[in-house]
C-alpha atoms as a PDB file:
ATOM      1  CA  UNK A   1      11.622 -19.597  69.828  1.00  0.00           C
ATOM      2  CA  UNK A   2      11.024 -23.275  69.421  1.00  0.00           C
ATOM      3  CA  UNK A   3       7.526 -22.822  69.453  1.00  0.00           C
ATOM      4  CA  UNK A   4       7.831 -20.709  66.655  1.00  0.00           C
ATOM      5  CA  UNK A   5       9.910 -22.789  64.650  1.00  0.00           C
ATOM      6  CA  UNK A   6       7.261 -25.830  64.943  1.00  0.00           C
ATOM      7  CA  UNK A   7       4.407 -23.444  64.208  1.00  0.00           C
ATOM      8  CA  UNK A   8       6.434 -21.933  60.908  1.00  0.00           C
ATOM      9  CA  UNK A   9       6.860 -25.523  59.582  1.00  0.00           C
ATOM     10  CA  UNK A  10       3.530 -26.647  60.146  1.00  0.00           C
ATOM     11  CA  UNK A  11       1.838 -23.999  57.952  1.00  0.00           C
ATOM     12  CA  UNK A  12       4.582 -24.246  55.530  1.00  0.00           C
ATOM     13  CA  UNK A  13       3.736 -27.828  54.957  1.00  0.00           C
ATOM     14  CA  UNK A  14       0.400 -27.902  55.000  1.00  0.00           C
ATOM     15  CA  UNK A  15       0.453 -24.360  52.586  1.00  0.00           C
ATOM     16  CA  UNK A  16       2.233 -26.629  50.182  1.00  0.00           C
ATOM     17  CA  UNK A  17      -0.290 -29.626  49.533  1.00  0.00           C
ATOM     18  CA  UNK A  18      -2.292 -28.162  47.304  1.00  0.00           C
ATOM     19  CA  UNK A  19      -0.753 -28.044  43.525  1.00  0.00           C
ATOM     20  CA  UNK A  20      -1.402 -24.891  41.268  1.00  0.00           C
ATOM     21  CA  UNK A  21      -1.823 -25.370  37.672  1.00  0.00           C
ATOM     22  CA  UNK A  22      -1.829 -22.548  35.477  1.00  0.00           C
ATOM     23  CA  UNK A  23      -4.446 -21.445  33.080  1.00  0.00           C
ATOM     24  CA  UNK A  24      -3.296 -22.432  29.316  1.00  0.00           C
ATOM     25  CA  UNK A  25      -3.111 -19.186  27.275  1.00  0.00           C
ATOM     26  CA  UNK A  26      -5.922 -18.394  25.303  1.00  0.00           C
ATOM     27  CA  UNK A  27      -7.198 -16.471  22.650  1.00  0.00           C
ATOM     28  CA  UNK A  28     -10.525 -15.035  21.758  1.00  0.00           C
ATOM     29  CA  UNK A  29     -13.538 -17.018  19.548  1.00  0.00           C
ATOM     30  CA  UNK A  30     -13.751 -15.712  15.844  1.00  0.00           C
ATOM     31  CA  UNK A  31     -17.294 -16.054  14.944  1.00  0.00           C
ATOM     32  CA  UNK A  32     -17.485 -15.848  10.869  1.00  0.00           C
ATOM     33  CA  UNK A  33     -20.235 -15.314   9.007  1.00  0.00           C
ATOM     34  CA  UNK A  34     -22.191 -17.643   6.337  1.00  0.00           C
ATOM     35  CA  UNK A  35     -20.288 -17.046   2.793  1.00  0.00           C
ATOM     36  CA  UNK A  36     -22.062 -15.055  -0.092  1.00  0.00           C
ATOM     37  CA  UNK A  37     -21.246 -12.648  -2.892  1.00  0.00           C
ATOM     38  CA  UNK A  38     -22.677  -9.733  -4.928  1.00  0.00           C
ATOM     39  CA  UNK A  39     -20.932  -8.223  -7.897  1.00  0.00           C
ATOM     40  CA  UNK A  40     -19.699  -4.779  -7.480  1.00  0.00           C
ATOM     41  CA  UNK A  41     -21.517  -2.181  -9.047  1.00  0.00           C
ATOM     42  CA  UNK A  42     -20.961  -1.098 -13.196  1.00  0.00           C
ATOM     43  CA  UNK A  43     -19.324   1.997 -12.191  1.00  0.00           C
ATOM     44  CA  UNK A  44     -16.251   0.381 -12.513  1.00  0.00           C
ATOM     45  CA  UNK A  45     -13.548  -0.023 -15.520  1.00  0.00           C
ATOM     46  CA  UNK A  46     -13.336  -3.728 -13.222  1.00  0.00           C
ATOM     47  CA  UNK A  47     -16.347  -6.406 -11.919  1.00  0.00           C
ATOM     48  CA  UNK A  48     -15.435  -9.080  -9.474  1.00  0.00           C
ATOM     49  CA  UNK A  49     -17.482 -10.538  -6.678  1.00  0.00           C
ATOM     50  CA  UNK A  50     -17.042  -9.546  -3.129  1.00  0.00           C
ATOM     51  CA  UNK A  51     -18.338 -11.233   0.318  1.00  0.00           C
ATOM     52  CA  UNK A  52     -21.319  -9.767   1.050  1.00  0.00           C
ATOM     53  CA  UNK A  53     -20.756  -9.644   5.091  1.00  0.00           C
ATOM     54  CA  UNK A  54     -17.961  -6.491   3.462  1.00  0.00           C
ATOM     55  CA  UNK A  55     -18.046  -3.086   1.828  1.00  0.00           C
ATOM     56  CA  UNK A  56     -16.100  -1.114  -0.414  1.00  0.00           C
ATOM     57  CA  UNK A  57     -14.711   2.113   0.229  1.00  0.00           C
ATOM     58  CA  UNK A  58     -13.472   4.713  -2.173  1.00  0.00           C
ATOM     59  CA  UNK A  59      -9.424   4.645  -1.354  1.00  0.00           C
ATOM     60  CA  UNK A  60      -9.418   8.253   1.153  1.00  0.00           C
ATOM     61  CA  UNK A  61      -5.851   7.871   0.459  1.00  0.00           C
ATOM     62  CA  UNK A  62      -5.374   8.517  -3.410  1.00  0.00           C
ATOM     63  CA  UNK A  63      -8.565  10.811  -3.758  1.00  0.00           C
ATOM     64  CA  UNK A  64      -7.609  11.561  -7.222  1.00  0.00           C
ATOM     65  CA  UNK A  65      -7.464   7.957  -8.602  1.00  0.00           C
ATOM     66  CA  UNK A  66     -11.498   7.466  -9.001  1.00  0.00           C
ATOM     67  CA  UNK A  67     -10.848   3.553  -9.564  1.00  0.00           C
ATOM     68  CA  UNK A  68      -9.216   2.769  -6.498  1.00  0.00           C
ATOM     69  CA  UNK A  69     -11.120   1.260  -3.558  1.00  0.00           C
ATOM     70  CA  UNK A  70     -11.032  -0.860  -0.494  1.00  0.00           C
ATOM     71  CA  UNK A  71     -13.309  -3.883   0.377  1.00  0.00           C
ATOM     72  CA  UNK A  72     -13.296  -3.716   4.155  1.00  0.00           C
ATOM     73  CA  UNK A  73     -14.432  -6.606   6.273  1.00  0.00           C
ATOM     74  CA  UNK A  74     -15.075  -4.502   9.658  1.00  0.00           C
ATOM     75  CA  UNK A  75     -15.466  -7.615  12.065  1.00  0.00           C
ATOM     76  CA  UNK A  76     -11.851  -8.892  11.041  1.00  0.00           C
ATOM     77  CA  UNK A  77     -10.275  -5.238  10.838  1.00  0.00           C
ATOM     78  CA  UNK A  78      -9.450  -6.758   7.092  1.00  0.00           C
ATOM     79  CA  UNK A  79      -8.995  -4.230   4.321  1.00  0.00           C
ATOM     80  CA  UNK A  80      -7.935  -5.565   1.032  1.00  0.00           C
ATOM     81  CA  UNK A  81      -6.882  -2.189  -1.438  1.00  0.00           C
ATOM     82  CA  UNK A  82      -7.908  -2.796  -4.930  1.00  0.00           C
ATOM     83  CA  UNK A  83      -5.721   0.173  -7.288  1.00  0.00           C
ATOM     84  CA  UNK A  84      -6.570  -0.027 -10.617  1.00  0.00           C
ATOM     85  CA  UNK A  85      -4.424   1.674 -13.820  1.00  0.00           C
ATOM     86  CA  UNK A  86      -5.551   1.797 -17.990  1.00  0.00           C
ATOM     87  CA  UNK A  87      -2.364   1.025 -19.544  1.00  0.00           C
ATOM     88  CA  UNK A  88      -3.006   3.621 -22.442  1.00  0.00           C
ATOM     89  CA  UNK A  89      -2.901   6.637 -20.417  1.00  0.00           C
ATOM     90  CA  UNK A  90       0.300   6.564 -18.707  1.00  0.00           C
ATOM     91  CA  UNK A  91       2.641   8.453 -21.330  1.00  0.00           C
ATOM     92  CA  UNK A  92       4.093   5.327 -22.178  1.00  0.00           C
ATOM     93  CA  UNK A  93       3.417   2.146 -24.756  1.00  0.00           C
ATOM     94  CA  UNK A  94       1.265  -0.029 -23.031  1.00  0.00           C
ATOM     95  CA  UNK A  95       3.870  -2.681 -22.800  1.00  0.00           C
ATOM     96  CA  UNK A  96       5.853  -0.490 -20.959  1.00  0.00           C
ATOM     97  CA  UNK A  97       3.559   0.444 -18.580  1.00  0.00           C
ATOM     98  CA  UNK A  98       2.907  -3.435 -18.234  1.00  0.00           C
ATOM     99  CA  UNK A  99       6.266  -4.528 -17.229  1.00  0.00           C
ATOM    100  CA  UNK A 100       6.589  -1.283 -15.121  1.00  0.00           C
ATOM    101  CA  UNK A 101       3.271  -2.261 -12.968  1.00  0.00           C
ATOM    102  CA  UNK A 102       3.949  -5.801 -13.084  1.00  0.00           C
ATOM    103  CA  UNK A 103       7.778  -5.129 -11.519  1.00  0.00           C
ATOM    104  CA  UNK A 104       6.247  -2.595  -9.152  1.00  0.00           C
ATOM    105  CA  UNK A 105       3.826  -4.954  -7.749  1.00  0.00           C
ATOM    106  CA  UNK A 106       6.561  -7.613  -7.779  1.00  0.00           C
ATOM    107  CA  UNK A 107       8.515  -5.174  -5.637  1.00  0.00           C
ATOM    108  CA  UNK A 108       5.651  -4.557  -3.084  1.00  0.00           C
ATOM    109  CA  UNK A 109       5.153  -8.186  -2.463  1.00  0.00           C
ATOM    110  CA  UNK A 110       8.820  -8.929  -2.064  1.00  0.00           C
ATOM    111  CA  UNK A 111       8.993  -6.321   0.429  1.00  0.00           C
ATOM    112  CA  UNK A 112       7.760  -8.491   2.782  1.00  0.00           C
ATOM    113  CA  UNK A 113       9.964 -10.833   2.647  1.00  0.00           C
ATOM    114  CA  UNK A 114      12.373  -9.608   5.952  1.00  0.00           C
ATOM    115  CA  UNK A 115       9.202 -10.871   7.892  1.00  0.00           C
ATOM    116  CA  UNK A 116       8.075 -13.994   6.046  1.00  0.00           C
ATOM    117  CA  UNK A 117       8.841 -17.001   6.190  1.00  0.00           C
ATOM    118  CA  UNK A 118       8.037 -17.602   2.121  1.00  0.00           C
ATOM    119  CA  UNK A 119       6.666 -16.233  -0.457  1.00  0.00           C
ATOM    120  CA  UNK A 120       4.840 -18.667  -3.235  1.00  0.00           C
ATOM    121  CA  UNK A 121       4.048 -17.422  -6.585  1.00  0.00           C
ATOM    122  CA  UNK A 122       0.787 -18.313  -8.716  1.00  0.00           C
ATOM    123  CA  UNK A 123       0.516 -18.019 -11.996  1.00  0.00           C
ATOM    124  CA  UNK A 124      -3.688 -17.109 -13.174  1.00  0.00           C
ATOM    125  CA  UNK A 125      -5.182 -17.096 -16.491  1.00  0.00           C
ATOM    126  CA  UNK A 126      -8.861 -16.624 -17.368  1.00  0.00           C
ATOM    127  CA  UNK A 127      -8.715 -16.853 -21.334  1.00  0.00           C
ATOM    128  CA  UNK A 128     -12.347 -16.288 -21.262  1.00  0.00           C
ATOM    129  CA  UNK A 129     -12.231 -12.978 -19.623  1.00  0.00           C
ATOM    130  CA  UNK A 130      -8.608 -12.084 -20.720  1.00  0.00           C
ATOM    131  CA  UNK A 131      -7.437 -11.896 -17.355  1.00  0.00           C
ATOM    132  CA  UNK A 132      -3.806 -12.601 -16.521  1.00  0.00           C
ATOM    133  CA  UNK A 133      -1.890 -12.673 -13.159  1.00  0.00           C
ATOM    134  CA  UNK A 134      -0.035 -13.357 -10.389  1.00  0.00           C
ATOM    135  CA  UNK A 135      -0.970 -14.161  -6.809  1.00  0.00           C
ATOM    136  CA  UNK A 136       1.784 -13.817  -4.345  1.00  0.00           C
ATOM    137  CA  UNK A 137       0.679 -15.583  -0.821  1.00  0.00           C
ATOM    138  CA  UNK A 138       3.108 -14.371   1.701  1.00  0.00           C
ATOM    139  CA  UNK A 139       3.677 -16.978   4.975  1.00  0.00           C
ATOM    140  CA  UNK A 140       4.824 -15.883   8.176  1.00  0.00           C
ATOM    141  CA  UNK A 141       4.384 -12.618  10.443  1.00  0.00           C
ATOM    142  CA  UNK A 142       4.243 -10.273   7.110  1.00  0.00           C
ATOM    143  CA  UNK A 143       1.605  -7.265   6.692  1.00  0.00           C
ATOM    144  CA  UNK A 144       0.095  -8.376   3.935  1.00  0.00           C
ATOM    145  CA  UNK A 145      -0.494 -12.099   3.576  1.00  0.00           C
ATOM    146  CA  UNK A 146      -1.649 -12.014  -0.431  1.00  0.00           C
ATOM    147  CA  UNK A 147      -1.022  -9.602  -3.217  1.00  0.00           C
ATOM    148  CA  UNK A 148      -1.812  -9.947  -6.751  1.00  0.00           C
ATOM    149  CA  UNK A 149      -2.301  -8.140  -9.807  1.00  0.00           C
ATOM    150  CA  UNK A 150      -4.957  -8.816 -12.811  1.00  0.00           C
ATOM    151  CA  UNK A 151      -4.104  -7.807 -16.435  1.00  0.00           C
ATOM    152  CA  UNK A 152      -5.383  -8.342 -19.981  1.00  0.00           C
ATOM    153  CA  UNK A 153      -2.311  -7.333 -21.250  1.00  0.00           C
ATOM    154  CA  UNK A 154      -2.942  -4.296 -23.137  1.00  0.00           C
ATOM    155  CA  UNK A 155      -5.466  -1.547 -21.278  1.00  0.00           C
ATOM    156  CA  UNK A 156      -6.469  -3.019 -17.646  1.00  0.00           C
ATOM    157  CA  UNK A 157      -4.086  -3.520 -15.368  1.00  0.00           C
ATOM    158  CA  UNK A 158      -5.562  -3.971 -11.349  1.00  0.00           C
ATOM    159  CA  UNK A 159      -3.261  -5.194  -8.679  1.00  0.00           C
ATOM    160  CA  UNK A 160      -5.015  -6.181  -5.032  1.00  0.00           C
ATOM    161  CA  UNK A 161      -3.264  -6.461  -1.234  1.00  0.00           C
ATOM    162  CA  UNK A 162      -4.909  -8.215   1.653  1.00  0.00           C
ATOM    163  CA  UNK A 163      -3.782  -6.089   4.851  1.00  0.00           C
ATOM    164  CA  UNK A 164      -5.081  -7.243   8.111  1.00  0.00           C
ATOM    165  CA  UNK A 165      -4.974  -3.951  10.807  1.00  0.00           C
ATOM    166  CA  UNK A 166      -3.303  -6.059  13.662  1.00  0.00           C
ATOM    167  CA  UNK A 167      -0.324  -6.611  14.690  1.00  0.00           C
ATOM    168  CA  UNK A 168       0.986  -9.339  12.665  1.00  0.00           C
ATOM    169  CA  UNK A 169       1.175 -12.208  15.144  1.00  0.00           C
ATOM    170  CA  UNK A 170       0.144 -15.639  12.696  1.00  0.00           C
ATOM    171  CA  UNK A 171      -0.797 -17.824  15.223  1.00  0.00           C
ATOM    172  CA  UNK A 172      -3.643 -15.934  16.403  1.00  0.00           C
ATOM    173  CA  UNK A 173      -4.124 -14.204  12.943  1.00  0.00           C
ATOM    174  CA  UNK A 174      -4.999 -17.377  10.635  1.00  0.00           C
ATOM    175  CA  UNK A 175      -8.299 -18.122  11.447  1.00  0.00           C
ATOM    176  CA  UNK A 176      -8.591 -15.115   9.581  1.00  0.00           C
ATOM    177  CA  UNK A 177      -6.083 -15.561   7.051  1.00  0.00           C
ATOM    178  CA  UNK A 178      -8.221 -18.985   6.164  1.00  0.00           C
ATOM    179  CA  UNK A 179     -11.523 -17.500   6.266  1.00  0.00           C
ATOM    180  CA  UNK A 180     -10.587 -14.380   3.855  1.00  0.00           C
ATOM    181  CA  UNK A 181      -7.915 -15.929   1.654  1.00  0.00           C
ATOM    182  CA  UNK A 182     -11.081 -18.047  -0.597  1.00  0.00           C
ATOM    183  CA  UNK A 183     -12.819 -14.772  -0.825  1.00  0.00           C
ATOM    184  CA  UNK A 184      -9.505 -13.403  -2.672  1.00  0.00           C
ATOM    185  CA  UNK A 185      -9.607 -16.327  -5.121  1.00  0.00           C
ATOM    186  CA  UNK A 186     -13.111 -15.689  -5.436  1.00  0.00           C
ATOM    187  CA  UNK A 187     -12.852 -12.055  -6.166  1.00  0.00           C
ATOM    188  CA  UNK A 188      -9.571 -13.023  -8.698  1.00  0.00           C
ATOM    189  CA  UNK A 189     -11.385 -15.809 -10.660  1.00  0.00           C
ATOM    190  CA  UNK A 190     -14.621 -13.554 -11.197  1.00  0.00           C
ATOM    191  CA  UNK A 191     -12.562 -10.365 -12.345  1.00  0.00           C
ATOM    192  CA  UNK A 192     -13.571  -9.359 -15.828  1.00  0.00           C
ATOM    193  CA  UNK A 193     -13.249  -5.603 -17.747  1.00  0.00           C
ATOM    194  CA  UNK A 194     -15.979  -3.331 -18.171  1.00  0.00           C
END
């Protein structure tokens, strides 16, 4: 039984020289393309530039609203939904229609705000193009990280979300966030009615 005991502590001392170090957790490489834009196509009661590494989608969701689309970046399984409404045709003044979208929107972005951490308002104006707006850049684990709308006040009225089909988990998410988020601004600042 001795024997035994002498052989047991042996191997258990010379099992525990070497040290084990575990392997840091990591996540996967992001590769992103080179940056370049194309205006979308006339077809539109809207223009803006999109990246050209994405395409756009009629909205299979609303099938009846012809002006609604999605720009889909495949790669990042990004999808930002672009819904579009003219102001005189909604059975209301176009002012009311106005504050109703503009609240709506407001609503939708503030939804998010159970999961985020804030929410930070911008204020846009393009005299030159009469376009008007509001970005709304939502921090934390949200489902949407930017919303906006675009508005010249009295017919156009286009309001944009930036949905990213992941779970929301920011620290592995905004590599993506950062690359996508200038092609938003980008697609905002070039917005002018057809």
């Amino acid at each position: 039984m001795k024997v035994w005991q002498i052989v047991f502590v042996i191997i258990f001392l010379v099992g525990c020289t070497e040290t084990y170090t575990p392997k840091p957790r990591g996540f996967f490489r992001i590769d992103f393309p080179e940056k370049s834009y194309t205006s979308i196509a006339d077809k539109y009661p809207y223009k803006f530039e999109v990246p050209d590494y994405s395409s756009i989608e009629k909205d299979y969701r609303n099938p009846n609203q012809s002006n609604w689309i999605n720009i889909v970046v495949p790669n990042n399984k990004v999808e930002i939904h672009i819904s579009y409404y003219d102001l005189k045709n909604q059975g209301k003044s176009s002012r009311e229609s106005l504050i109703e979208f503009m609240e709506e929107t407001r609503k939708l972005a503030y939804k998010h705000s159970i999961k985020a951490d804030a929410i930070d308002e911008q204020i846009f104006m393009n005299p030159g193009q009469k376009v008007y707006g509001t970005i709304y850049k939502i921090q934390g684990n949200a489902a949407s990280p930017m919303q906006f709308f675009l508005t010249d006040s009295t017919k156009h009225f286009l309001r944009g979300a930036f949905y990213i089909r992941e779970v929301p988990d920011i620290d592995s998410l905004r590599p993506v966030i950062n690359f996508i988020e200038p092609d938003i601004i980008r697609l905002i600042e070039t917005t002018s009615w057809n």
